[in-house]
Protein backbone atom coordinates (compact mmCIF):
# COMPACT_ATOMS: atom_id res chain seq x y z
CA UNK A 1 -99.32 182.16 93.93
CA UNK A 2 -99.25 180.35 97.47
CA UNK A 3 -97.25 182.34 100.17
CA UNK A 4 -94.52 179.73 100.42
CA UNK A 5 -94.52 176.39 98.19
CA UNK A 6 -94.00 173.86 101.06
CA UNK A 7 -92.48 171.26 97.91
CA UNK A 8 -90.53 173.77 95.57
CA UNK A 9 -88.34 170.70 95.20
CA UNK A 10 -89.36 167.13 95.75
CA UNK A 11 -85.82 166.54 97.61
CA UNK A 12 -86.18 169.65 99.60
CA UNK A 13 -89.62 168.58 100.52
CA UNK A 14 -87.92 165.17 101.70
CA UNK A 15 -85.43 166.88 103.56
CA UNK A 16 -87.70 169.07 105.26
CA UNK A 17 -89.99 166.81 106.55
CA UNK A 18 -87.65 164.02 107.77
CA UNK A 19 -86.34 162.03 104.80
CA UNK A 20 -88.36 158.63 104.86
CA UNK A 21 -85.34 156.71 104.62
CA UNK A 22 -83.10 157.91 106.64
CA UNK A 23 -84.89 158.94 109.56
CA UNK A 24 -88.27 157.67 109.89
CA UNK A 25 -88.34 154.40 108.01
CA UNK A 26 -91.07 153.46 105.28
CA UNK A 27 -91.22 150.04 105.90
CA UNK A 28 -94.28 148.78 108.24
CA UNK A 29 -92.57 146.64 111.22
CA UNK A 30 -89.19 148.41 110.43
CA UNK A 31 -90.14 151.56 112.60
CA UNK A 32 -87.38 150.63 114.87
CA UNK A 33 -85.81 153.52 117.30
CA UNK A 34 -86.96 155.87 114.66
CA UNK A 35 -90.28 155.80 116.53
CA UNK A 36 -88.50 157.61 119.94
CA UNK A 37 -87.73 160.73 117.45
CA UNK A 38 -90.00 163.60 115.61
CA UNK A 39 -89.17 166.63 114.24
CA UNK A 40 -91.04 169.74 114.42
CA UNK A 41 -90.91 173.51 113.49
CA UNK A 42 -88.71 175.44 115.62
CA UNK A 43 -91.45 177.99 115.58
CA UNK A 44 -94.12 175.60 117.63
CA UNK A 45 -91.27 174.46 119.88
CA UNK A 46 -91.08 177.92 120.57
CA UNK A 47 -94.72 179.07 121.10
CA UNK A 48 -94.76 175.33 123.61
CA UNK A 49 -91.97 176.48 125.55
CA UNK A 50 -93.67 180.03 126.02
CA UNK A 51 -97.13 179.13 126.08
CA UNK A 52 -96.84 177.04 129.31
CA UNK A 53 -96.66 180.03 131.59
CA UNK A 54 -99.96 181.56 130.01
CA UNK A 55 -102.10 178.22 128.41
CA UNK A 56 -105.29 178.55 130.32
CA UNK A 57 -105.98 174.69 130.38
CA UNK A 58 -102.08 174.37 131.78
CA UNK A 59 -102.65 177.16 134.37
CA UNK A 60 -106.46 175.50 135.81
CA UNK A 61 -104.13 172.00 136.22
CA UNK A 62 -101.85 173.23 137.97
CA UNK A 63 -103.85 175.04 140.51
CA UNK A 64 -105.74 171.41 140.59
CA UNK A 65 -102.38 169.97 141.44
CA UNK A 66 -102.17 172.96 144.25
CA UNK A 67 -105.43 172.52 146.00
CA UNK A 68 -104.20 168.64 145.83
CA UNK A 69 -101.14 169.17 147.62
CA UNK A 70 -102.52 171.31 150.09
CA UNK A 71 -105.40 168.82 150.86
CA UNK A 72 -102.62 166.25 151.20
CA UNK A 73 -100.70 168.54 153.46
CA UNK A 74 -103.68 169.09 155.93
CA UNK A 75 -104.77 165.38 156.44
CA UNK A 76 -100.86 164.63 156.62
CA UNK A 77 -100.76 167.32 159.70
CA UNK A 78 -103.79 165.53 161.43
CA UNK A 79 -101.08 162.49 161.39
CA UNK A 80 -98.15 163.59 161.87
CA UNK A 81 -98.11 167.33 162.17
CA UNK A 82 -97.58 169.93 165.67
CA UNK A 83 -100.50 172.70 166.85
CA UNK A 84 -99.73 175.01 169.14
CA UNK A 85 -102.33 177.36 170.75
CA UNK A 86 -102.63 178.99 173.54
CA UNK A 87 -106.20 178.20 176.23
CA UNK A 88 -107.86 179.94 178.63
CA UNK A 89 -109.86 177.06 180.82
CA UNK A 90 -112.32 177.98 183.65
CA UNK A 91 -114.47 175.74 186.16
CA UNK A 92 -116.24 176.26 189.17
CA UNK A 93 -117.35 172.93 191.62
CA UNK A 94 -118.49 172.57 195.17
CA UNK A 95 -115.16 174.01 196.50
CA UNK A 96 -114.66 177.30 194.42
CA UNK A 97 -114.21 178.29 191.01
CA UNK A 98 -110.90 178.77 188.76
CA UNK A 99 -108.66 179.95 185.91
CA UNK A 100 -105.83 180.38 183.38
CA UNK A 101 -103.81 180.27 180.74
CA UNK A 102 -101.66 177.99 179.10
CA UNK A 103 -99.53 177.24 176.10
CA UNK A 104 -100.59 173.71 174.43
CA UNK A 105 -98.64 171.93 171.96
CA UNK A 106 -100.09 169.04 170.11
CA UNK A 107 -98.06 166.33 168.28
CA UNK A 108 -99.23 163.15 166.01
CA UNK A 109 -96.49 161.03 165.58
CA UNK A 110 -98.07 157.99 163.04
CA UNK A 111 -100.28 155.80 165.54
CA UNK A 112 -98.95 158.16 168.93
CA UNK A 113 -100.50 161.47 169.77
CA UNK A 114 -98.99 163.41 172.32
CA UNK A 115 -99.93 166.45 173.84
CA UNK A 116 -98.48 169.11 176.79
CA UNK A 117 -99.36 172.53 178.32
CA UNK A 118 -97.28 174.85 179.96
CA UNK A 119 -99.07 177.87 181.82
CA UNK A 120 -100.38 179.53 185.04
CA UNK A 121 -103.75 179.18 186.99
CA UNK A 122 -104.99 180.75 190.12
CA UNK A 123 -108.05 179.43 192.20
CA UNK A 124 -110.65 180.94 194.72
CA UNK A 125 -112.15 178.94 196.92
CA UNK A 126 -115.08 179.21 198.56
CA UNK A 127 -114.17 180.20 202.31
CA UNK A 128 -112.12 182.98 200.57
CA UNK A 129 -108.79 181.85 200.11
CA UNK A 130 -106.89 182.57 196.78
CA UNK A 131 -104.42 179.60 195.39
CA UNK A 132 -101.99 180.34 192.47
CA UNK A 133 -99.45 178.26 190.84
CA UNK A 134 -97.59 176.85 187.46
CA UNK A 135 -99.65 174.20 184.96
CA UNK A 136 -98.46 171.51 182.96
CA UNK A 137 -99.84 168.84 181.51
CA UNK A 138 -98.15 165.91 179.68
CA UNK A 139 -100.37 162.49 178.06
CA UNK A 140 -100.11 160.06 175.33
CA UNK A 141 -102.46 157.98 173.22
CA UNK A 142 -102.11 154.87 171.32
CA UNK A 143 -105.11 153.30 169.46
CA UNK A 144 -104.97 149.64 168.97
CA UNK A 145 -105.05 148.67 166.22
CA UNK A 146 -103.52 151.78 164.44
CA UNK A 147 -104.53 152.98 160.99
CA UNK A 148 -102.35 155.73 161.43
CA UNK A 149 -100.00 154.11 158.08
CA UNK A 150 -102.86 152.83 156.30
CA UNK A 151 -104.20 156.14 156.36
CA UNK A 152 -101.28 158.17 154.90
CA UNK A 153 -100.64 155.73 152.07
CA UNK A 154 -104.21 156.27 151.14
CA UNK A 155 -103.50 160.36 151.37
CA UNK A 156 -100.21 159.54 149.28
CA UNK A 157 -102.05 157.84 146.56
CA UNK A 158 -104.66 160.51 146.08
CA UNK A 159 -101.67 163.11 145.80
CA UNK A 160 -99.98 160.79 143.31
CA UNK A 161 -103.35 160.39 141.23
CA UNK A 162 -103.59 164.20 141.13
CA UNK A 163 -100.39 165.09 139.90
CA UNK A 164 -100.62 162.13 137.30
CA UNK A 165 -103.37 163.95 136.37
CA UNK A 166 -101.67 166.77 135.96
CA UNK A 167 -99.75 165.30 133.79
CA UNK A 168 -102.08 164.03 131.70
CA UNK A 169 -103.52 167.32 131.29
CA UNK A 170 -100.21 168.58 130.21
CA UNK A 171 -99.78 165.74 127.38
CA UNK A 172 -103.23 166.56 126.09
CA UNK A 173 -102.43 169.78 125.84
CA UNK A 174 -99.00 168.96 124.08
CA UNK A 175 -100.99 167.23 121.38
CA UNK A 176 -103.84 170.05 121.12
CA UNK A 177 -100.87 172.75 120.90
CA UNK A 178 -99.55 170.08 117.48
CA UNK A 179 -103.19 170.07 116.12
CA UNK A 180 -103.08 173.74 116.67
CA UNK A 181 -100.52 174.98 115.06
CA UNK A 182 -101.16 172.26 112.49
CA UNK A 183 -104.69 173.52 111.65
CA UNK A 184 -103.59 176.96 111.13
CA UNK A 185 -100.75 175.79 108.50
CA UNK A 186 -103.14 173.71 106.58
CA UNK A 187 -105.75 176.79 106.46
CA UNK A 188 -103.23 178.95 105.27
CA UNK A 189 -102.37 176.59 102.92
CA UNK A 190 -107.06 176.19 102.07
CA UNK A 191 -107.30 180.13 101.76
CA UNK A 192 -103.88 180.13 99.35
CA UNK A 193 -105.29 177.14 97.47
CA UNK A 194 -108.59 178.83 97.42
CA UNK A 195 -106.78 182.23 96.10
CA UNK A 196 -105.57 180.06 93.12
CA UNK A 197 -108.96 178.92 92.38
CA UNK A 198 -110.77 182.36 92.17
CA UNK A 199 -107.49 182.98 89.72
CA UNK A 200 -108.26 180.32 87.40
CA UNK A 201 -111.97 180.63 87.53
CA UNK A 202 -111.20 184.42 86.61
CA UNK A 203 -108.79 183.23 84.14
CA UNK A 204 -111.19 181.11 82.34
CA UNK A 205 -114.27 183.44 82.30
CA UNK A 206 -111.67 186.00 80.63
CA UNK A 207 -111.13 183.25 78.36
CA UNK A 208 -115.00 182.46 77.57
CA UNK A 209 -115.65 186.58 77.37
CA UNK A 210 -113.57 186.42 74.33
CA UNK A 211 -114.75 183.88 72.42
CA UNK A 212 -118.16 184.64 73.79
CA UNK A 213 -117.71 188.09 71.88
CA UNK A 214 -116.20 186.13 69.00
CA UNK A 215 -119.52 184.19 69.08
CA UNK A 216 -117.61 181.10 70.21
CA UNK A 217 -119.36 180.55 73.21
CA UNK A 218 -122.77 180.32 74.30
CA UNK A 219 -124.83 182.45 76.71
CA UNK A 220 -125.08 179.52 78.79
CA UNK A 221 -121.00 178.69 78.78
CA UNK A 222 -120.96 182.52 80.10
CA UNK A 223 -123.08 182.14 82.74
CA UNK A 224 -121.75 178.75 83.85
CA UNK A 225 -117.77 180.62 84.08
CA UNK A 226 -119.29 183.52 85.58
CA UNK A 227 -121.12 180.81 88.76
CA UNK A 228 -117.21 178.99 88.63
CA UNK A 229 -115.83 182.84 89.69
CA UNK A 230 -118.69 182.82 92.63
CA UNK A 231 -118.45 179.52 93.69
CA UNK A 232 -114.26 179.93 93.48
CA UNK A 233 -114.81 183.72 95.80
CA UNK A 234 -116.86 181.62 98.21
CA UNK A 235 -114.82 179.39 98.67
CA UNK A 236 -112.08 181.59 99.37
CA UNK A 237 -114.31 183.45 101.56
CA UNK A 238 -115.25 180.59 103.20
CA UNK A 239 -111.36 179.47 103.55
CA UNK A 240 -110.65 183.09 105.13
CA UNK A 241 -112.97 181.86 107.85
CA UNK A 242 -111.44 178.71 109.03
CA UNK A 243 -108.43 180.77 109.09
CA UNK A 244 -109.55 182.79 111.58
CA UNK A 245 -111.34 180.37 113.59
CA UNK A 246 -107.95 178.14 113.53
CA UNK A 247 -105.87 181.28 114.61
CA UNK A 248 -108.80 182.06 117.40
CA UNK A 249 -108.36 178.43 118.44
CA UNK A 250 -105.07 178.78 118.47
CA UNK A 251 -104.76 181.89 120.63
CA UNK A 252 -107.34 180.21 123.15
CA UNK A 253 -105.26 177.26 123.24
CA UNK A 254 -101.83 179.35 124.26
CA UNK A 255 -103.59 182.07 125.85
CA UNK A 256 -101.47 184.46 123.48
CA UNK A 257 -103.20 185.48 120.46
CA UNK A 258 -99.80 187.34 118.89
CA UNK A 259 -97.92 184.45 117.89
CA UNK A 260 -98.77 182.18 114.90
CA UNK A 261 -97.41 180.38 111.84
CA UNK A 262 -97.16 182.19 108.71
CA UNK A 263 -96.50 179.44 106.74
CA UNK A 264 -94.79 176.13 106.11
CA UNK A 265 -91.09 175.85 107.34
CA UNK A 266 -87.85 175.63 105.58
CA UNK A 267 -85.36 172.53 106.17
CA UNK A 268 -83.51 174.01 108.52
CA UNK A 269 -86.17 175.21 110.86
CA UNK A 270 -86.58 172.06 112.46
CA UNK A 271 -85.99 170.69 115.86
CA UNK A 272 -85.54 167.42 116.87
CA UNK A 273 -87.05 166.02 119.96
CA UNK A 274 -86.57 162.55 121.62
CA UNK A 275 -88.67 160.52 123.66
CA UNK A 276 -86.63 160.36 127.55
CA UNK A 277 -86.97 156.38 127.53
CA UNK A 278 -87.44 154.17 124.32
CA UNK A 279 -87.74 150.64 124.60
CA UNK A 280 -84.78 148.16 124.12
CA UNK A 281 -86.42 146.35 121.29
CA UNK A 282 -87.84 148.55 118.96
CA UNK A 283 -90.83 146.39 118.18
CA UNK A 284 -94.31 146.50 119.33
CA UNK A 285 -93.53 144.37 122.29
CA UNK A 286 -91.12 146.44 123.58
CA UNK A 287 -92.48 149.24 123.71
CA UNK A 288 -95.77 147.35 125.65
CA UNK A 289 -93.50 146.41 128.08
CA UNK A 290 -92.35 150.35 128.36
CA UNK A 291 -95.40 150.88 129.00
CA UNK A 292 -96.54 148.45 131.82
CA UNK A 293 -93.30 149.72 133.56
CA UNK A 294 -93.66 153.05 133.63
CA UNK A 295 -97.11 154.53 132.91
CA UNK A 296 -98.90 156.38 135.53
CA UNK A 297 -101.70 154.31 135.78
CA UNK A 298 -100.16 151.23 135.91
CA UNK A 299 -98.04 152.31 139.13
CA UNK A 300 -101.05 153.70 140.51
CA UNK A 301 -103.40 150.20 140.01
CA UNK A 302 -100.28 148.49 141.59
CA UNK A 303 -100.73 150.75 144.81
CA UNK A 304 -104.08 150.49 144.96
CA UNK A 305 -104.04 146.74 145.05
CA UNK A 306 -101.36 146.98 148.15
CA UNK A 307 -103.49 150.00 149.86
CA UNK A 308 -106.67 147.28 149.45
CA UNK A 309 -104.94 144.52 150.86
CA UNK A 310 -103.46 146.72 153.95
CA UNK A 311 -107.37 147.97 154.36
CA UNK A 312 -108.61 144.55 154.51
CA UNK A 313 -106.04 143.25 156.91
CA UNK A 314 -106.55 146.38 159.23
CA UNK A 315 -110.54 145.56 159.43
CA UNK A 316 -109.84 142.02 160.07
CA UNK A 317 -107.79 142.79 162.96
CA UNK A 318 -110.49 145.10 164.03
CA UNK A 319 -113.09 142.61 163.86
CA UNK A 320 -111.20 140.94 166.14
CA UNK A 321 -110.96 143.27 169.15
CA UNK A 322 -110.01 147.44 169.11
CA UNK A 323 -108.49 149.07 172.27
CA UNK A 324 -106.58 151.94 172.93
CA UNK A 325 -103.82 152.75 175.70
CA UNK A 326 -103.16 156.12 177.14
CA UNK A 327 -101.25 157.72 180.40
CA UNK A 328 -100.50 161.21 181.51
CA UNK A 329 -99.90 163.29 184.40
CA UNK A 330 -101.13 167.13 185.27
CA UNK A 331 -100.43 169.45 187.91
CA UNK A 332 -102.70 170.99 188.98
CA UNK A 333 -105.38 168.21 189.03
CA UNK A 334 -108.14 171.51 188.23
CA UNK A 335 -107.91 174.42 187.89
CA UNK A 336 -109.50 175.47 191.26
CA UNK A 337 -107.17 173.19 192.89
CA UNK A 338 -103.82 174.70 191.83
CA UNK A 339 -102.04 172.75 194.67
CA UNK A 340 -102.62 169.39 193.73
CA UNK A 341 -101.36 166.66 191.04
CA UNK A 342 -102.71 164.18 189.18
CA UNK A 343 -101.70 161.10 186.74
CA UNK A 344 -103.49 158.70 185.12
CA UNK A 345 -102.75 155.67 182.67
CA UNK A 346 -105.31 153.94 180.94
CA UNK A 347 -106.11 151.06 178.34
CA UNK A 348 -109.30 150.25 176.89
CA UNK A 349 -110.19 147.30 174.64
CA UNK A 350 -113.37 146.01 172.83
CA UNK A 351 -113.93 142.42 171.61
CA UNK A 352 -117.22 142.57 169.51
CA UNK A 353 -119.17 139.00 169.98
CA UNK A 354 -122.14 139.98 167.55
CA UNK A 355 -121.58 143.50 165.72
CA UNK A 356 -122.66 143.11 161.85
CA UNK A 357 -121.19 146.76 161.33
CA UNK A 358 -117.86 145.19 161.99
CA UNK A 359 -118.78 142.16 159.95
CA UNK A 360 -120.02 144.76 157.20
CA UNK A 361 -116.54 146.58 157.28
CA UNK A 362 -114.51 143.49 156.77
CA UNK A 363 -116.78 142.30 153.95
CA UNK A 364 -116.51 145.65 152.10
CA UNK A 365 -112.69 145.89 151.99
CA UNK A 366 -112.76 142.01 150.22
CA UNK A 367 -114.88 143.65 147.60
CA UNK A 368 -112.36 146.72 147.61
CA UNK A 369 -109.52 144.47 147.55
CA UNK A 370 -111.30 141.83 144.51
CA UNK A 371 -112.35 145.25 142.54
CA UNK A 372 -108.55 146.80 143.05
CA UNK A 373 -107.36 143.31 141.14
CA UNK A 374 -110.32 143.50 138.82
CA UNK A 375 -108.92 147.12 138.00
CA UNK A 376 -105.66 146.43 137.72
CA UNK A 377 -106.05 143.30 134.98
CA UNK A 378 -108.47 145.27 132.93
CA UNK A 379 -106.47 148.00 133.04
CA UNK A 380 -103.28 145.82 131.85
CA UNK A 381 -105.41 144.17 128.96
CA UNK A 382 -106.48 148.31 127.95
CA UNK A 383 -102.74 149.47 128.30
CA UNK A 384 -101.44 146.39 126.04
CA UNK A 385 -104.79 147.50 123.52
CA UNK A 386 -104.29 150.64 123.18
CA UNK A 387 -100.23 150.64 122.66
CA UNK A 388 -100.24 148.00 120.03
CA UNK A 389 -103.51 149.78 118.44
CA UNK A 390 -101.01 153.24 118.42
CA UNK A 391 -98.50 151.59 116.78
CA UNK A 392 -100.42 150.10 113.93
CA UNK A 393 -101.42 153.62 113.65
CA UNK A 394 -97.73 154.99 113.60
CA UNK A 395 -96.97 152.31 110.99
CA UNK A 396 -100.14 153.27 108.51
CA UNK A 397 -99.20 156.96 109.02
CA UNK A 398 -95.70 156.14 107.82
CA UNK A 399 -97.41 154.57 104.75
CA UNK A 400 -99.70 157.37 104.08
CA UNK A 401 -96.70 159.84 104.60
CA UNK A 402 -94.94 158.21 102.25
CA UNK A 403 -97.48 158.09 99.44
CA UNK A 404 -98.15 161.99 100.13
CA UNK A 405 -94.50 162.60 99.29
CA UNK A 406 -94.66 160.48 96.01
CA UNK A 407 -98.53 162.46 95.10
CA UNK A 408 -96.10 165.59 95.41
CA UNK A 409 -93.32 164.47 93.71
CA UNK A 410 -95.31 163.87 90.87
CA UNK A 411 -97.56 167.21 90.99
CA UNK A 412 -94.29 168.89 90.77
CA UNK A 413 -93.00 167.32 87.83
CA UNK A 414 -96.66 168.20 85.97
CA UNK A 415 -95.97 172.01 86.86
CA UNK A 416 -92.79 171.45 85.38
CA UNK A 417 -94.06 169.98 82.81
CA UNK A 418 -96.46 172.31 81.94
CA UNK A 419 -94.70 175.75 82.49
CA UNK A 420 -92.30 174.23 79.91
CA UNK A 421 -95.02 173.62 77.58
CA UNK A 422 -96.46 176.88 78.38
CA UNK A 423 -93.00 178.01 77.51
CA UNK A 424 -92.64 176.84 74.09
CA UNK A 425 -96.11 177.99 73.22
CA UNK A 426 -97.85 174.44 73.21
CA UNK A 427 -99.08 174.97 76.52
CA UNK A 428 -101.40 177.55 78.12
CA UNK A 429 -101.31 179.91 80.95
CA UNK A 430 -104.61 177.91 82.18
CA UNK A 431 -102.65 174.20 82.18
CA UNK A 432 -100.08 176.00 84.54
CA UNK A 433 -102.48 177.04 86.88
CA UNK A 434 -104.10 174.44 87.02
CA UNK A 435 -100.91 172.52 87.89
CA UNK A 436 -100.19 175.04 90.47
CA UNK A 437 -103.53 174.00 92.16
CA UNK A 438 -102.63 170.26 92.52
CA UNK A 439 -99.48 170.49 93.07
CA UNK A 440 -100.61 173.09 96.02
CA UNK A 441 -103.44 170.76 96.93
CA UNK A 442 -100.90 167.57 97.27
CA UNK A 443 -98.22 169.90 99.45
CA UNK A 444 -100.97 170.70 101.64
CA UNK A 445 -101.64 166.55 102.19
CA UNK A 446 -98.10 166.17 102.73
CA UNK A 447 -98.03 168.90 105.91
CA UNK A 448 -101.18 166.73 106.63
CA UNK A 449 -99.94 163.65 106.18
CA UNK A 450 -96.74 164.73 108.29
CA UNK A 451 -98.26 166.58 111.46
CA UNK A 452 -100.77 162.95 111.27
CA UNK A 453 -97.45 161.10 111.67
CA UNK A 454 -96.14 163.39 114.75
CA UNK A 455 -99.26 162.90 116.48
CA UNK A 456 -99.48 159.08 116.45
CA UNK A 457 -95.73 159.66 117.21
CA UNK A 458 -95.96 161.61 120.56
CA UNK A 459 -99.74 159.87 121.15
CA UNK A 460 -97.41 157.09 121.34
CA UNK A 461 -94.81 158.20 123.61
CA UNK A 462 -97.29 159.37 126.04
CA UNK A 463 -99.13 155.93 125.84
CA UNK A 464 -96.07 154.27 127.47
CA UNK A 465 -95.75 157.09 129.82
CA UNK A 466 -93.26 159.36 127.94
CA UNK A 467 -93.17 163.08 127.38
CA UNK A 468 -92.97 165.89 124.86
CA UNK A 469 -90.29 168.66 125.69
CA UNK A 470 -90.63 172.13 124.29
């Protein structure tokens, strides 16, 4: 006997695994909003929820997504950020020598950069006198043209790629947690099926033994029952080993190696999840357009069309002169001449009349800018693809579903069948096992058939840029 008959009842077997009518829908091109709903054991919502703090793959993205948003934090500092630190300068000229120390603060502010120093210093010169006295130091820069914004846009989008990476490591691991715990239930369900076999191999070499002794059977109808026990024990052998690799998989998967199914669920250990957004229109249009609106890549393609464009303007307005204006004032002018102050303001320009660097910079950002649109339209073309491609899929795993159920249905009505012949003595104990095995093999193709359908499902929702929750 298998550990738990997934289909003791063709109705509870319905209820259990959604009810075709009333929740998923049958009928190809009549998915509907049934497509932003799937149900799934409350035992693998579980292990989800508790596996994220311990999933290996989940832990190695989100330190990617760390070392990401540090990066970003660093080059945002060089922009916009303060340093303080505290310097010790020394010179010596024709006059005498002198030193130190100061407290210097640093601040970017977008295309500005500021700096000032606080501090004392105390010159010798040389005819022997000794001069002392306060420091402080105050200038500003300003580049022309600045590429100060261009710059932390480009920062931005490389954050906003990583963490969309992020979470597409976190959807891919949603669906390898599904296949998981699905591969595990359908072994069970091999090794179980495979138990039944060896029982009805066993069953019918008892049966030749006898009317082999009888002289009913020949030597050779032996042997042959005898190779259907091996064959049936290998099998079974063989079935114990994909259970363990599934369960190994399983553990590696989660990181936990305690928690796993021990068999099919009943109807009421089911959880319903729902997809955050589903389209208005519930046909295959709609939920393109979901898609195009709110899928990672698609934002991202967007931005770097704009960052393109930005980079091309900036290098045309380079190639067209670069400068840079700056002023301060210091006291004292050096440090061996402690007494004094000095100022300054500044501007520099550059008007290139034959540089083909320049001329090289401003033709690379067009092809930046004409690959960023290339990008972006292929990418729209793949997106549109691949969701209308999923859906097909969602609507031919409906169908195979469907005809899983009915295979079932009808295995169970031969077991009935022929445990009632078995009953009133026209049947045999071999029919019903027999039974037993197909109507085990055709439960195991409806959890098949059913985890199939809650993969194209969520495979699906994360095409148009939705999410599992545990």
């Amino acid at each position: 006997m298998i550990r738990r008959t997934f289909f003791s009842s063709f109705l509870a077997g319905v209820l259990v695994l959604c009810g075709l009518a009333a929740q998923v829908g049958a009928q190809a091109g009549g998915l509907g909003q049934d497509l932003a709903t799937v149900r799934l054991p409350l035992d693998l919502l579980e292990l989800g929820e508790k596996a994220r703090s311990s999933a290996p793959d989940l832990l190695t993205a989100a330190r990617d997504l760390e070392r990401a948003r540090s990066d970003f934090r660093a080059k945002v500092a060089e922009l916009s950020g303060t340093t303080v630190s505290i310097q010790v300068p020394a010179e010596a000229n024709y006059k005498g020598a002198g030193t130190g120390v100061q407290l210097a603060l640093q601040q970017a502010a977008g295309p500005w950069q500021a700096g000032a120093s606080l501090g004392l210093v105390a010159g010798y010169e040389w005819d022997g006198a000794w001069k002392t006295g306060s420091a402080l130091t105050l200038g500003v820069k300003l580049p022309l043209p600045s590429d100060a914004d261009v710059q932390r846009r480009g920062y931005e989008l490389d954050l906003a790629a990583a963490e969309a990476r992020f979470r597409g490591a976190q959807r891919s691991w949603n669906l390898a947690l599904i296949e998981g715990y699905r591969d595990v239930l359908l072994a069970r369900y091999d090794k179980d099926i495979a138990a039944l076999k060896v029982a009805a191999a066993q069953m019918e070499l008892e049966g030749a033994e006898v009317r082999g002794a009888a002289g009913a059977v020949s030597a050779a109808a032996l042997h042959t029952a005898r190779q259907g026990v091996a064959q049936a024990e290998a099998g079974l052998a063989a079935a114990e080993l994909r259970l363990e690799q599934a369960l190994f998989n399983l553990g590696q998967l989660t990181g936990d190696w305690t928690r796993s199914p021990e068999g099919p669920p009943a109807a009421d250990e089911y959880g319903v999840r729902t997809i955050e957004r589903a389209p208005a229109a519930g046909s295959v249009d709609g939920w393109v357009q979901l898609a195009l609106e709110q899928r990672d890549d698609v934002q991202l393609a967007e931005a770097r069309v704009a960052l393109a464009r930005d980079r091309l303007h900036l290098a045309e307005r380079r190639a067209g002169g670069t400068g840079e204006l700056s002023g301060g004032v210091s006291l004292p002018a050096s440090s061996s001449e402690p007494e004094k102050v000095g100022w300054y303001v500044g501007a520099a320009f550059k008007l290139p009349l034959l540089d083909a660097s320049v001329t090289e910079e401003v033709r690379k950002a067009e092809l930046a800018y004409e690959q960023a649109l290339a990008d972006r339209a292929a990418l729209l073309a793949r997106v549109e693809g691949d969701v209308r491609f999923a859906y097909r899929q969602v609507e031919l795993a409906e169908a195979v579903y469907a005809q899983a159920v009915a295979a079932a249905e009808y295995a169970a009505r031969l077991l009935e069948t022929a445990e009632q012949a078995a009953g009133s003595g026209v049947g045999t104990p071999a029919a019903v096992l027999s039974a037993r095995v197909t109507l085990a093999e055709a439960e195991r193709e409806v959890m098949a058939a059913y985890f199939d359908l809650v993969v194209r499902r969520v495979t699906l929702w994360h095409l148009v840029g939705g999410d599992l929750s545990w």
